[in-house]
PDB file of N, CA and C in Angstrom:
ATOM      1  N   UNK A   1      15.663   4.006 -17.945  1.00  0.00           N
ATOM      2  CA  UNK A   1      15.157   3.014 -17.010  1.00  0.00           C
ATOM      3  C   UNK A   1      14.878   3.661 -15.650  1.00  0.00           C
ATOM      4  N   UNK A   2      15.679   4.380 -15.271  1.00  0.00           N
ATOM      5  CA  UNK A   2      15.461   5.022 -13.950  1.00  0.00           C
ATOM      6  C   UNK A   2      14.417   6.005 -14.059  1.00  0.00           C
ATOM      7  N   UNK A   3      14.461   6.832 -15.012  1.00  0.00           N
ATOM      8  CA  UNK A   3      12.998   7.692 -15.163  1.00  0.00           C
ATOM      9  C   UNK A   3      11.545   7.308 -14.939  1.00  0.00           C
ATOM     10  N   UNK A   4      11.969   5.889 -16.075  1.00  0.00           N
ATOM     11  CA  UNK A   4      10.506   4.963 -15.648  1.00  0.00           C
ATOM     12  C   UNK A   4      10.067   4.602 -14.466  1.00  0.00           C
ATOM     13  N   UNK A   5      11.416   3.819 -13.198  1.00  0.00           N
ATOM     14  CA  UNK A   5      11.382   3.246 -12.388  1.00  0.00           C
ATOM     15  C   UNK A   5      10.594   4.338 -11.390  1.00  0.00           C
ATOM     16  N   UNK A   6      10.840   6.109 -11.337  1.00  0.00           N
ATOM     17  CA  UNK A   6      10.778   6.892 -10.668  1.00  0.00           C
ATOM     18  C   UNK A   6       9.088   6.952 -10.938  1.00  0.00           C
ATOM     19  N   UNK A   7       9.002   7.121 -12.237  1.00  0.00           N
ATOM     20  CA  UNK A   7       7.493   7.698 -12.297  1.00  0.00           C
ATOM     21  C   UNK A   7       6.363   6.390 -11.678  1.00  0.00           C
ATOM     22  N   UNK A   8       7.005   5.330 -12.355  1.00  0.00           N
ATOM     23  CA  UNK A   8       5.811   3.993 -11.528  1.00  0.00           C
ATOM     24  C   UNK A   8       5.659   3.701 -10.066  1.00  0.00           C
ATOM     25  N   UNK A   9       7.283   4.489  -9.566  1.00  0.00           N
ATOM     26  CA  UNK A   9       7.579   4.461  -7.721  1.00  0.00           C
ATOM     27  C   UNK A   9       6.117   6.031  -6.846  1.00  0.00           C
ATOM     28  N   UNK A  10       6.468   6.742  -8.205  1.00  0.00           N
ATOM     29  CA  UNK A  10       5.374   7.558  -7.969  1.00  0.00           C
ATOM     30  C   UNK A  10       4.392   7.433  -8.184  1.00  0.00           C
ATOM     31  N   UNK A  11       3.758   6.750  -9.022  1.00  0.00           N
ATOM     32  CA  UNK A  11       2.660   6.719  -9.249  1.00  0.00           C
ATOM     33  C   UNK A  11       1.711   5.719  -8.239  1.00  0.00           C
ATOM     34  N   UNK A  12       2.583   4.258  -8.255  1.00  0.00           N
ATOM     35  CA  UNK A  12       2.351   3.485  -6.896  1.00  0.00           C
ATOM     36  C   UNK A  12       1.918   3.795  -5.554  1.00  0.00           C
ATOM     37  N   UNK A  13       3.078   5.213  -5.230  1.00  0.00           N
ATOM     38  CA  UNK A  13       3.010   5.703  -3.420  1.00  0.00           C
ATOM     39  C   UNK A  13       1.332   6.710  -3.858  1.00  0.00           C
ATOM     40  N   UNK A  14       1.679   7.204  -4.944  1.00  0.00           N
ATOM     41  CA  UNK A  14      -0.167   8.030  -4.925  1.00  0.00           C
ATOM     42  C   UNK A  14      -1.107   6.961  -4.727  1.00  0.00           C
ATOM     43  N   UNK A  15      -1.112   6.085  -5.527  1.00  0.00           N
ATOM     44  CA  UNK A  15      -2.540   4.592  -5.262  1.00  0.00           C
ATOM     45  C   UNK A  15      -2.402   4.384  -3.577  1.00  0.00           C
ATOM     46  N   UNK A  16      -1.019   4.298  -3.253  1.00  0.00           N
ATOM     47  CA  UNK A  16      -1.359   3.825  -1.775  1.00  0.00           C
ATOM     48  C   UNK A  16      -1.145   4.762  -1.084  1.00  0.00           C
ATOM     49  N   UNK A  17      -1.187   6.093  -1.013  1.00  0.00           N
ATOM     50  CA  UNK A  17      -1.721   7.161  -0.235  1.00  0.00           C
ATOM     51  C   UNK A  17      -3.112   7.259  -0.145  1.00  0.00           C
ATOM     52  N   UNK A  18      -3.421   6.838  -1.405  1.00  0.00           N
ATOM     53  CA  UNK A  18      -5.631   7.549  -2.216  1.00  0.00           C
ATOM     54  C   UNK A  18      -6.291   6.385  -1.053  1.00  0.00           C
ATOM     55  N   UNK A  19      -5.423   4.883  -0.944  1.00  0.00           N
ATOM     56  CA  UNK A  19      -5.836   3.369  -0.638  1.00  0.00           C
ATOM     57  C   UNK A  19      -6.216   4.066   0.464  1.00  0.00           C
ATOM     58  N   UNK A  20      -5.030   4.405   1.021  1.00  0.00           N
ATOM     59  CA  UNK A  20      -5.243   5.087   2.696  1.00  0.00           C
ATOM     60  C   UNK A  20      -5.992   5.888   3.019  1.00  0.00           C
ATOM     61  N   UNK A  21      -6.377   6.497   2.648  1.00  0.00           N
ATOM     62  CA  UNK A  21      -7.348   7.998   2.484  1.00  0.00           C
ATOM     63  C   UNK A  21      -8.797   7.494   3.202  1.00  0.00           C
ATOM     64  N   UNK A  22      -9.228   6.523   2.327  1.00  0.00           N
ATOM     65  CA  UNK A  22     -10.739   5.501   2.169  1.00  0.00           C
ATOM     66  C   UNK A  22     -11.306   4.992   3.486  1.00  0.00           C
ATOM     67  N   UNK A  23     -12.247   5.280   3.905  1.00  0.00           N
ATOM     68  CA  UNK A  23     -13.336   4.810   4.509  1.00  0.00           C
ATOM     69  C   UNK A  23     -12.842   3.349   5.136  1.00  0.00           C
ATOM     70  N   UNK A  24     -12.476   2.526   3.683  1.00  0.00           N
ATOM     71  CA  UNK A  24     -12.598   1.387   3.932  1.00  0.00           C
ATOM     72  C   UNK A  24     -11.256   0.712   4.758  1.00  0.00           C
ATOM     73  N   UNK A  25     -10.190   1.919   4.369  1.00  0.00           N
ATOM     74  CA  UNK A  25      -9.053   1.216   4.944  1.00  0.00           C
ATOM     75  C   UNK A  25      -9.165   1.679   6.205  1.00  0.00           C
ATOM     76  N   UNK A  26     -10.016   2.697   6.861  1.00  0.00           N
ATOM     77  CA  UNK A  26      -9.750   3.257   8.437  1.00  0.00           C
ATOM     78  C   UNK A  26     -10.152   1.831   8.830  1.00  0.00           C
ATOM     79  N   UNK A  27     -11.621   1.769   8.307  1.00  0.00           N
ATOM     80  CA  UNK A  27     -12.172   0.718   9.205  1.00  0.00           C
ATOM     81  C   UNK A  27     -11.408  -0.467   9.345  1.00  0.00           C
ATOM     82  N   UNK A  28     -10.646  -1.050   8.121  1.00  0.00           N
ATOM     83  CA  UNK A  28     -10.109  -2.231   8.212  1.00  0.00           C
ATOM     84  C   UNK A  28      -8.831  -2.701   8.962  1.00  0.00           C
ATOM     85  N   UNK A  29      -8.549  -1.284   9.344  1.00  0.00           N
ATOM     86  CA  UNK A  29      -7.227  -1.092   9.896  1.00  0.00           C
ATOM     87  C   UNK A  29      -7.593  -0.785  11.542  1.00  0.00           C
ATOM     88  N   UNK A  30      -8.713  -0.407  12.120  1.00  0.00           N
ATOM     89  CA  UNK A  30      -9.258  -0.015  12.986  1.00  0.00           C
ATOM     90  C   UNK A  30      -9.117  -0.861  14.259  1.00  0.00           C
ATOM     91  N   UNK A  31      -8.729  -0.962  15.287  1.00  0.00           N
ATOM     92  CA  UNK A  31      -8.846  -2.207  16.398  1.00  0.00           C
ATOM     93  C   UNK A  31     -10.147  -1.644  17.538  1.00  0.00           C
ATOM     94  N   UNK A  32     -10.772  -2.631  17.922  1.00  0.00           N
ATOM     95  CA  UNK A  32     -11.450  -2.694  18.508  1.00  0.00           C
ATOM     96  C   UNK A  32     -11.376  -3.415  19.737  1.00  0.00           C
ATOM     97  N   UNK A  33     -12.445  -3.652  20.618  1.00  0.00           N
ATOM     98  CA  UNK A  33     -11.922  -4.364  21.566  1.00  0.00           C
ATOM     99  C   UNK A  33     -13.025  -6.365  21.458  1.00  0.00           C
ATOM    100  N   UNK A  34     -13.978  -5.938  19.960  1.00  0.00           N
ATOM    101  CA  UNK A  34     -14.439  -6.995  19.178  1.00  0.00           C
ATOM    102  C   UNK A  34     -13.554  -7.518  18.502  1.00  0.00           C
ATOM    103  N   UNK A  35     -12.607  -7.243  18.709  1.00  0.00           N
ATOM    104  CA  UNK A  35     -11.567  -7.519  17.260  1.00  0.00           C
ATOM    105  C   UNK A  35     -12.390  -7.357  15.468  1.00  0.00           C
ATOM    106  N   UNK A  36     -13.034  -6.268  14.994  1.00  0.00           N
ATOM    107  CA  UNK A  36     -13.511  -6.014  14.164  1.00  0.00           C
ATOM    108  C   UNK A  36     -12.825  -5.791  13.117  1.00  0.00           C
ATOM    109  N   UNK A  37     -11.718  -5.563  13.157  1.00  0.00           N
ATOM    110  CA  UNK A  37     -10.568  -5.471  12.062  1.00  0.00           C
ATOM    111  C   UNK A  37     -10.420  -6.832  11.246  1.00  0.00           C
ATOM    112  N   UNK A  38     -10.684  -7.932  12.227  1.00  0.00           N
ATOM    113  CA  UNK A  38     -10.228  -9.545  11.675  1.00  0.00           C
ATOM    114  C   UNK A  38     -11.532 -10.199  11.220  1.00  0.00           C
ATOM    115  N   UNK A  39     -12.488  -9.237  11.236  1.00  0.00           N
ATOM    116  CA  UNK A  39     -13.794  -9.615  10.716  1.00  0.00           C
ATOM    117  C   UNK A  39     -13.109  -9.885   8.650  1.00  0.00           C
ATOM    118  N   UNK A  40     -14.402 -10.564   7.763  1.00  0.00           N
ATOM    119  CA  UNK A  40     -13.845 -11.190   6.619  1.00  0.00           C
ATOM    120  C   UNK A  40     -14.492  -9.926   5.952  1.00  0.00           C
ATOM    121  N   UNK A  41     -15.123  -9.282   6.088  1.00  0.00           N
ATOM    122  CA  UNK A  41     -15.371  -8.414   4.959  1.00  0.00           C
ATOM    123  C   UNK A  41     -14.231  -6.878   4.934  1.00  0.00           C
ATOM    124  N   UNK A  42     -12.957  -7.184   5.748  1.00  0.00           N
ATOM    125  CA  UNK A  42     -11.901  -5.968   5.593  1.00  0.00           C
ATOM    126  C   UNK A  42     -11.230  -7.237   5.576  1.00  0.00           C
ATOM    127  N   UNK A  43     -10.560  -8.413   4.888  1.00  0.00           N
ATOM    128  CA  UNK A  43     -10.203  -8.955   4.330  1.00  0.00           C
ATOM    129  C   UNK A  43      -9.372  -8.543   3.188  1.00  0.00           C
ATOM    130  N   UNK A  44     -10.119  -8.174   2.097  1.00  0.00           N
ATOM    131  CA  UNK A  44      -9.572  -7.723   0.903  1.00  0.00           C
ATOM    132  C   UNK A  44      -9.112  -6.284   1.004  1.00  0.00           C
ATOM    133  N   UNK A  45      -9.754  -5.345   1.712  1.00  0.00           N
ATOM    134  CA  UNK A  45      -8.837  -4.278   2.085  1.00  0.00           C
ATOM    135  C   UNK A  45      -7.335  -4.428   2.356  1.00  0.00           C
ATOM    136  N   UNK A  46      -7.416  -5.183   2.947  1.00  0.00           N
ATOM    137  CA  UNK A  46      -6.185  -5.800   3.914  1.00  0.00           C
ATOM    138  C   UNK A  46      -5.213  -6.225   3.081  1.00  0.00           C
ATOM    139  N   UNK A  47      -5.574  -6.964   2.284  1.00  0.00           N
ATOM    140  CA  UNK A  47      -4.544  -7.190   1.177  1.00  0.00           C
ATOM    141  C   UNK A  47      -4.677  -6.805   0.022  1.00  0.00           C
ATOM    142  N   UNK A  48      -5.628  -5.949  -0.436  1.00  0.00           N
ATOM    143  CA  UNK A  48      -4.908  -4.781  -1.135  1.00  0.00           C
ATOM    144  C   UNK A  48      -3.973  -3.471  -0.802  1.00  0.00           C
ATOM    145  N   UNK A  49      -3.800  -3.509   0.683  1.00  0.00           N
ATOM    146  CA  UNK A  49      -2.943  -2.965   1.386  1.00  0.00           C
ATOM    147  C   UNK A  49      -1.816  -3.058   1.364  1.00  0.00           C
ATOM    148  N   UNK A  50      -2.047  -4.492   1.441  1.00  0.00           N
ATOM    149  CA  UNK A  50      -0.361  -5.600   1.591  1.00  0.00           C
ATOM    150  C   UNK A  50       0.031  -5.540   0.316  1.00  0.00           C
ATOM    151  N   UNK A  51      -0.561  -5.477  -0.818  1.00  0.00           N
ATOM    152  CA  UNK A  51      -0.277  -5.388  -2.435  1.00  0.00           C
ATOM    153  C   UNK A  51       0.503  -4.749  -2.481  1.00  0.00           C
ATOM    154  N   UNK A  52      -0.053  -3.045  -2.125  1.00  0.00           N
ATOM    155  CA  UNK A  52       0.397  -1.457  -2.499  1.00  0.00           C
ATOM    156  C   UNK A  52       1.342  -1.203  -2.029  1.00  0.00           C
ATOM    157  N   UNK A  53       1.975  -2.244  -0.589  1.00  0.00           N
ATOM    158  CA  UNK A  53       3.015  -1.756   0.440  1.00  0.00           C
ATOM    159  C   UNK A  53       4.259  -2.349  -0.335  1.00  0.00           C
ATOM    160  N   UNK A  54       3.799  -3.898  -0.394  1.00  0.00           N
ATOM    161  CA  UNK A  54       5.240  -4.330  -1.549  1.00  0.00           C
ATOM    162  C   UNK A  54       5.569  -4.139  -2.531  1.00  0.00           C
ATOM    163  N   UNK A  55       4.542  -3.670  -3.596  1.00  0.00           N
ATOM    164  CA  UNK A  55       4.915  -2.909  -4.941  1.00  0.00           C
ATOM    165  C   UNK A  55       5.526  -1.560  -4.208  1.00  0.00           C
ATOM    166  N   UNK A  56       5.078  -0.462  -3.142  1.00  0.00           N
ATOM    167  CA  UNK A  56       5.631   0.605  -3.077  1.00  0.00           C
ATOM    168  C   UNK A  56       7.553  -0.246  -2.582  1.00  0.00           C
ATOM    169  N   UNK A  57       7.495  -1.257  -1.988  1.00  0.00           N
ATOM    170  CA  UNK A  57       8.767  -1.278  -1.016  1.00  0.00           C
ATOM    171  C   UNK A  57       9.723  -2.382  -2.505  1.00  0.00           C
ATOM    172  N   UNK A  58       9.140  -2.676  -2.805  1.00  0.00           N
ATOM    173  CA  UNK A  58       9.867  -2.969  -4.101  1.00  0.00           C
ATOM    174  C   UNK A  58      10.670  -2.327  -5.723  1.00  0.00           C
ATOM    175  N   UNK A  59       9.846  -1.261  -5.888  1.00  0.00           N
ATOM    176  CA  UNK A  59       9.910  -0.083  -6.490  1.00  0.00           C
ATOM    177  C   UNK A  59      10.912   0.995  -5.879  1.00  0.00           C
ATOM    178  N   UNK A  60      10.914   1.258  -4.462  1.00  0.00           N
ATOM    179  CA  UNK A  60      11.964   1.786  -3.953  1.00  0.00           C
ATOM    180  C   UNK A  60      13.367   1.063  -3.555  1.00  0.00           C
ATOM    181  N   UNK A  61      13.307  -0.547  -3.077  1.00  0.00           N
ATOM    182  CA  UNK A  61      14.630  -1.029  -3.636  1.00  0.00           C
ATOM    183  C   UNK A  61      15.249  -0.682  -5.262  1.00  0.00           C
ATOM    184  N   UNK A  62      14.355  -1.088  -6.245  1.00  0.00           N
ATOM    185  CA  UNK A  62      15.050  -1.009  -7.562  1.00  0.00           C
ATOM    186  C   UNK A  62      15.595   0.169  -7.526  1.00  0.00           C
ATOM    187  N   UNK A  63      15.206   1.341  -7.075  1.00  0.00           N
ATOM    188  CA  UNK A  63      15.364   2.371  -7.444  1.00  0.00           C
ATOM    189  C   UNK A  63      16.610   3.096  -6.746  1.00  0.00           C
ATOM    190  N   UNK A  64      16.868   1.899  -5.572  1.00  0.00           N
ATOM    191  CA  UNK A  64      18.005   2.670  -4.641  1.00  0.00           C
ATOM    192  C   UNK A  64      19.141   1.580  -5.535  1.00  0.00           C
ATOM    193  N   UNK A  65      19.011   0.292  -6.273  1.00  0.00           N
ATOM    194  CA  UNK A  65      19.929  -0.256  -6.827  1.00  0.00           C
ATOM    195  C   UNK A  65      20.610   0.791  -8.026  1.00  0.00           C
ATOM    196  N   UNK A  66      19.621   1.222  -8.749  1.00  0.00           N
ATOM    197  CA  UNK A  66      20.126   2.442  -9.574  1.00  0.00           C
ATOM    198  C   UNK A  66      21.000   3.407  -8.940  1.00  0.00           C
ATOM    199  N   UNK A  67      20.494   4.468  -8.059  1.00  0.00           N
ATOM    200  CA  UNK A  67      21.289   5.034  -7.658  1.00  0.00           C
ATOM    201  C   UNK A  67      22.681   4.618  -7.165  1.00  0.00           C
ATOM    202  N   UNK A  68      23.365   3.482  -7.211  1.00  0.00           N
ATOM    203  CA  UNK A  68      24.700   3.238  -6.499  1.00  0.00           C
ATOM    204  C   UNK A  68      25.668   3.506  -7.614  1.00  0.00           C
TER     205      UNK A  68
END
């Protein structure tokens, strides 16, 4: 179980490293003084962001429950 838990904790933080990497997340993440970040088309960036962060921060609780 913990092997598994490790490789999907890894495999997860790579998707949301690659997420980060993208064009799309600078921009969506970007502040302006338009507020262009809160524009609707970095919307879904945005929460595929928010996806990758709680699967990564969820995956690393389970994984610190194992270790005790």
């Amino acid at each position: 179980m913990r092997e598994s838990l490790k490789a999907e904790f890894a495999q997860a933080t790579a998707e949301l490293k690659a997420h980060m990497a993208t064009w799309e997340y600078a921009l969506a993440m970007a502040s302006g003084c338009h507020g262009g970040r809160d524009h609707p088309v970095h919307w879904e960036t945005q929460a595929c962001t928010e996806r990758l962060t709680v699967r990564c921060r969820e995956l690393r609780a389970r994984l610190a429950e194992h270790e005790l």
